[in-house]
Protein backbone atom coordinates (compact mmCIF):
# COMPACT_ATOMS: atom_id res chain seq x y z
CA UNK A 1 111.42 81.46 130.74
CA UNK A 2 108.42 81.67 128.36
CA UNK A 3 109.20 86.00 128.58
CA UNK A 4 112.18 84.80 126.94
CA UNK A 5 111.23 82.00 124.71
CA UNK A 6 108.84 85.01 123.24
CA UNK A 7 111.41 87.46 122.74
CA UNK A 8 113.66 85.36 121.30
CA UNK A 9 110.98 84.45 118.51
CA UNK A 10 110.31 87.75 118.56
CA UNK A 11 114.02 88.39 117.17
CA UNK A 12 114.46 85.24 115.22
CA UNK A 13 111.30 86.05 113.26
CA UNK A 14 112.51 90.02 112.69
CA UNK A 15 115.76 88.40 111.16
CA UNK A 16 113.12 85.93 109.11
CA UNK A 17 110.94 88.62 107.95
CA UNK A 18 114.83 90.87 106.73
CA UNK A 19 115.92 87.83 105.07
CA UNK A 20 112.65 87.20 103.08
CA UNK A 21 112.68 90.56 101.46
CA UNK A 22 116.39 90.82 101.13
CA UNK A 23 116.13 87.66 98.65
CA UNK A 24 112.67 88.80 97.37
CA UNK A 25 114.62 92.00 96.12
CA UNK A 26 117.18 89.64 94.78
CA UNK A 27 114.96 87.83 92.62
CA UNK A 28 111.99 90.72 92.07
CA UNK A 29 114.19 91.50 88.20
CA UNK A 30 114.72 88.36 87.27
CA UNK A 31 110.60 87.73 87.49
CA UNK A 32 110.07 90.87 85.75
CA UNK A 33 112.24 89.48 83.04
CA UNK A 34 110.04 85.91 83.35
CA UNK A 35 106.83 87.82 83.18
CA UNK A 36 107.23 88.70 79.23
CA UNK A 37 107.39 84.95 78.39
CA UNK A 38 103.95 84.25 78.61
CA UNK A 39 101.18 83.03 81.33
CA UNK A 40 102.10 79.34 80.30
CA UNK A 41 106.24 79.32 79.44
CA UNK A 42 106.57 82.27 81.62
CA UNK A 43 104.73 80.99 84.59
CA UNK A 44 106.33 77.51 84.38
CA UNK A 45 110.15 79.62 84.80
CA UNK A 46 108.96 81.80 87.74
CA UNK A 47 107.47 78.61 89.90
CA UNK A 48 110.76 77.46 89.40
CA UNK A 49 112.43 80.54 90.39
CA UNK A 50 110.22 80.58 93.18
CA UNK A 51 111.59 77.04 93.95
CA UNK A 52 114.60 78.41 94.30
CA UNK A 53 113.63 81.23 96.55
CA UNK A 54 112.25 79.24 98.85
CA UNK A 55 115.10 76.50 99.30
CA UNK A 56 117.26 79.56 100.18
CA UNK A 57 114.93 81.26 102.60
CA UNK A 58 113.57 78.26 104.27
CA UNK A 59 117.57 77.00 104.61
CA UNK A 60 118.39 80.43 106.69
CA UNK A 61 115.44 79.97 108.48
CA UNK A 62 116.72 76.83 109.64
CA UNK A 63 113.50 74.78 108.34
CA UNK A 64 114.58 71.49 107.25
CA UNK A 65 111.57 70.13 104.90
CA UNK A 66 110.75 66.36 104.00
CA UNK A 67 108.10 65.06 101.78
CA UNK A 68 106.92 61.57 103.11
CA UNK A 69 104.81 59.33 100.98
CA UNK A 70 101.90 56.71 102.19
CA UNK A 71 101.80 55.58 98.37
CA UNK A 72 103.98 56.12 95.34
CA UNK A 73 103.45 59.53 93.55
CA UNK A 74 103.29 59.81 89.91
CA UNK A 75 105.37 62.65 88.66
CA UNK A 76 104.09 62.49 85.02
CA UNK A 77 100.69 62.50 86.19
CA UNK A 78 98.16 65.69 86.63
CA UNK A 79 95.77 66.52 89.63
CA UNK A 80 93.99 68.59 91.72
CA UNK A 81 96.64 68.70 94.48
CA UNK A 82 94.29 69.85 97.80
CA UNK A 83 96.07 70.95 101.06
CA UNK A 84 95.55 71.44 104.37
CA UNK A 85 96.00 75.25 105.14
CA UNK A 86 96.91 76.08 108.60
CA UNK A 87 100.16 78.60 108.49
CA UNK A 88 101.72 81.62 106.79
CA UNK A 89 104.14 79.15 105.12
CA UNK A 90 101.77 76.70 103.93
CA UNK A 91 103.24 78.81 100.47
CA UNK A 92 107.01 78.55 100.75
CA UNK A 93 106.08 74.91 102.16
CA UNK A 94 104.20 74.21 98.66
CA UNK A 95 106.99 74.93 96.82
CA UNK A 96 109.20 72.68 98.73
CA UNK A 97 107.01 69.82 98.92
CA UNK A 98 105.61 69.77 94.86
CA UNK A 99 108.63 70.10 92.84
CA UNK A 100 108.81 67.83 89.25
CA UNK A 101 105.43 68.82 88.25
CA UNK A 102 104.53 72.26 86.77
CA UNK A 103 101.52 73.62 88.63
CA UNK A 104 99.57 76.64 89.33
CA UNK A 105 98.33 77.63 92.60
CA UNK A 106 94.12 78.89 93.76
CA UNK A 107 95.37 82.15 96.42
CA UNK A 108 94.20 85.35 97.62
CA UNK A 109 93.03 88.31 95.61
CA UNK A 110 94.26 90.24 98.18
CA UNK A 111 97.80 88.96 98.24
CA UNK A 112 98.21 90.44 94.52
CA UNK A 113 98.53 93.86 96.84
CA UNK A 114 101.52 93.23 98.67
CA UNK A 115 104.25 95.11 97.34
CA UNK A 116 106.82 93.47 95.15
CA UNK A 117 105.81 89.78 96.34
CA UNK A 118 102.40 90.63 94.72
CA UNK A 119 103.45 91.58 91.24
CA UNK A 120 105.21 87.73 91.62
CA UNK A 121 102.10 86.47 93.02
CA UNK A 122 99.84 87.93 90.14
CA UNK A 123 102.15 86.09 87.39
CA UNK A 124 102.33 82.84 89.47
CA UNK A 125 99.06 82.34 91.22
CA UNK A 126 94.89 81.99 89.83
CA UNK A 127 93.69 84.87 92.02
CA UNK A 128 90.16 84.18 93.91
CA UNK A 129 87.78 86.97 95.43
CA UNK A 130 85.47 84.80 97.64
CA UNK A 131 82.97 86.64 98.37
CA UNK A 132 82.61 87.58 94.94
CA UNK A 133 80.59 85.00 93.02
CA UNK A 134 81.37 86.37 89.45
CA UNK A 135 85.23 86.20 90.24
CA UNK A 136 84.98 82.75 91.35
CA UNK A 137 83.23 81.95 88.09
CA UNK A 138 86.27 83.56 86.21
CA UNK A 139 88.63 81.93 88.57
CA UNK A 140 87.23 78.38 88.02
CA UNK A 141 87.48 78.63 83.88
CA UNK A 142 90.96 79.86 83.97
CA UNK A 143 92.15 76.92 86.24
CA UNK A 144 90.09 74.61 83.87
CA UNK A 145 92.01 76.54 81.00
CA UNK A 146 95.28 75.02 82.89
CA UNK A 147 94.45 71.96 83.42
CA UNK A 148 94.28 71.42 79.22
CA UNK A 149 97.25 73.08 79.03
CA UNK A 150 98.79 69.41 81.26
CA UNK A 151 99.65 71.08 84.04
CA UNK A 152 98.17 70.41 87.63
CA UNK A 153 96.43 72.83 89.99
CA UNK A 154 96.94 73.68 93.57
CA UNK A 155 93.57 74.06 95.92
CA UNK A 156 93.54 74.87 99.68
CA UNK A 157 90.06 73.86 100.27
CA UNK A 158 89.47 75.06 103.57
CA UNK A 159 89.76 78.35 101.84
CA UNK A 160 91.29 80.55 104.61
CA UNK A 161 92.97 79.22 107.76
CA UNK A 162 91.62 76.63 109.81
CA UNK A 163 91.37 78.46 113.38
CA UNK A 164 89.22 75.67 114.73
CA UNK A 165 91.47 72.95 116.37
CA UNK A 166 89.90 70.07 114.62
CA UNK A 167 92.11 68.49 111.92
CA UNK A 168 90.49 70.54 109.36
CA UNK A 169 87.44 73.12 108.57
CA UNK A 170 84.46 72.42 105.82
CA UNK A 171 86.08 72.42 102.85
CA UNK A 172 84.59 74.50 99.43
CA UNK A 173 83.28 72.41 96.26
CA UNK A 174 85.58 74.07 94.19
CA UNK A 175 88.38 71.78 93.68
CA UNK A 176 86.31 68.47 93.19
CA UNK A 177 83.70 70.35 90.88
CA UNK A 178 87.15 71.39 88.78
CA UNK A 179 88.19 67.65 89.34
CA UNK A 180 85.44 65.91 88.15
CA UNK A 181 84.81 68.59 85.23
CA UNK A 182 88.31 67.78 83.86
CA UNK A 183 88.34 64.15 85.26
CA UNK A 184 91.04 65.02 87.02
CA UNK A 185 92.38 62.86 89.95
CA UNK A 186 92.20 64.40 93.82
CA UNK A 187 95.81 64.01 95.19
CA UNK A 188 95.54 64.87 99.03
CA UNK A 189 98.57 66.11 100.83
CA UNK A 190 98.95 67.30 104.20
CA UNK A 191 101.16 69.88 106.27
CA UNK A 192 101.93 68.34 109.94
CA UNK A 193 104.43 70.87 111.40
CA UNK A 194 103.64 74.34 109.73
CA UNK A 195 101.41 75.54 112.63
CA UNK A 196 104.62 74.95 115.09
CA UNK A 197 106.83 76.65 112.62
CA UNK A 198 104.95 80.12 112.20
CA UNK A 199 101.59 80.34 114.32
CA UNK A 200 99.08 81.62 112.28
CA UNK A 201 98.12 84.13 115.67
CA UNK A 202 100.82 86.03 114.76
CA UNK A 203 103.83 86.43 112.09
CA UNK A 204 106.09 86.96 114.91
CA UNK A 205 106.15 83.76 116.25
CA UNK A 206 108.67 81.99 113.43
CA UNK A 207 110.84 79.26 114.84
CA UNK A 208 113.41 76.98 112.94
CA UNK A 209 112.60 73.35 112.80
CA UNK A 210 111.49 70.19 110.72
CA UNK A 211 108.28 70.14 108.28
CA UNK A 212 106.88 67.27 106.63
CA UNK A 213 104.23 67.38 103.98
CA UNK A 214 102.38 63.18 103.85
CA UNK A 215 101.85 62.47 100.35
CA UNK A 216 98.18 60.66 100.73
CA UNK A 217 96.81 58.40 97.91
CA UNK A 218 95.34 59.69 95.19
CA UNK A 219 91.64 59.81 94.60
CA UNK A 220 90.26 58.87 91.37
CA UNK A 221 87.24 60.88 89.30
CA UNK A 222 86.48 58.52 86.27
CA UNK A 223 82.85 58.36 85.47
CA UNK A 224 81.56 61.06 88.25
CA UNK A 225 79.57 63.80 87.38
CA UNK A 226 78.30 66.68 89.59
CA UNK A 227 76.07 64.78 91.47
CA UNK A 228 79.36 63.69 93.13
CA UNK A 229 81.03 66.79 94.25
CA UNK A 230 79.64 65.88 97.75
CA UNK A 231 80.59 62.18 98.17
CA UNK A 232 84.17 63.37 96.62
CA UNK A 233 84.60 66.09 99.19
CA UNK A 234 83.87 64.16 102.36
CA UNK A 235 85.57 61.41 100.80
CA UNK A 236 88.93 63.53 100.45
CA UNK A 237 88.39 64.90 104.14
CA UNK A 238 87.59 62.32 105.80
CA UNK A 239 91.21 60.84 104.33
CA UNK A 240 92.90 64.43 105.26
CA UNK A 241 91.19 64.19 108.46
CA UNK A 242 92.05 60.42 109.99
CA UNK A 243 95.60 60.94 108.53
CA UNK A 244 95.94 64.39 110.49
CA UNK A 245 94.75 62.65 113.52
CA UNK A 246 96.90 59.62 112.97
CA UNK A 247 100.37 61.60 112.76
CA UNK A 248 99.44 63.87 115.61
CA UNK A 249 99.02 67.37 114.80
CA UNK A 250 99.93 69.39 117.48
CA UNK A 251 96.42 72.12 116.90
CA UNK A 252 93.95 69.17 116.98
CA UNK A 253 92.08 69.93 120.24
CA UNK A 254 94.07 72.26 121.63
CA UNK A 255 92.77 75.13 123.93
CA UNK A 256 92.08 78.40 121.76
């Protein structure tokens, strides 16, 4: 039975992986079109094509997404959204889950190389080279750059994906350094069922299901300075990390 539980991923994930670049095709001239309005105007119209991308790809995938709030979230408001990253559709997932508020997302340089789905990525996305400290520098003014422009930015802290089976892995200072040099608020959200929906072990392992992203409450900035990027941090994953553990996810402590 689990032979065939595998194979039939196997299969389900092949017809996943068709229909992604069958509507990436689809869309691919429309954000070449998008691309000559500007980093600002421009980017603003391909998120939302990219909205619309993935409501039609997570739909045939049979992933039925639901954003669940602890508190009320401000629309009108802008922050430092951090996430939990834990899946190969912790992307598609962020598009579903933040939707009235323009934003920019913090992803991989490397990304920018896929064909097609990079030249989207490069117009959409603040590209980051890790290990490269002058590229982080350049990184970190042009998301401060956004920020004054009013719209919010889009950090996965843990940086890369959290193979560990705790709730979460250290998180870099980046986003509460960018926070507290804007004085912009932290607003925590977390992905429960991504892990169960594509296994980060392998991109063959897609299976149709329910997601929720937990809207957490925000945390405020006013009247820190640097010498708070630490408290901030383990303040925002310590939240991340007792809400994690309080909803269940299915990785925490589970055998490698």
């Amino acid at each position: 039975m689990k032979y065939l539980s595998t194979i039939l991923k196997a299969v389900f994930s092949v017809y996943g992986f068709i229909v992604f670049i069958v509507f990436m095709f689809i869309v691919f001239p429309i954000a070449i079109i998008l691309s000559f309005f500007g980093r600002i105007r421009g980017g603003n119209m391909m998120y939302s094509l990219c909205r619309t991308w993935s409501d039609i790809v997570l739909a045939l995938w049979g992933i039925l997404h639901k954003n669940q709030y602890e508190v009320p979230h401000d629309t009108n408001k802008q922050y430092v959204f951090i996430i939990n990253h834990i899946s190969y559709l912790d992307i598609p997932l962020l598009l579903k889950t933040i939707r009235k508020q323009h934003i920019r997302v913090l992803g991989k340089a490397e990304m920018a190389k896929v064909p097609v789905f990079g030249f989207m990525y490069r117009k959409a996305a603040v590209m980051v080279e890790r290990d490269n400290v002058a590229n982080r520098a350049k990184s970190v003014i042009q998301l401060k750059a956004i920020i004054k422009r009013g719209i919010s930015i889009v950090i996965f802290p843990e940086g890369t994906f959290n193979l560990t089976h705790q709730p979460l892995k250290p998180f870099y200072d980046g986003a509460f350094k960018i926070a507290i040099e804007t004085q912009t608020p932290i607003k925590p959200i977390i992905f429960l069922d991504a892990y169960d929906l594509l296994n980060y072990k392998s991109i063959l392992s897609l299976t149709p299901g329910r997601s929720r992203a937990i809207y957490l409450n925000e945390i405020p900035v006013e009247g820190l300075t640097m010498k708070d990027v630490a408290w901030l941090k383990e303040k925002a994953f310590k939240q991340m990390e007792e809400k994690l553990i309080e909803y269940k996810a299915s990785w925490i402590n589970k055998a490698p």
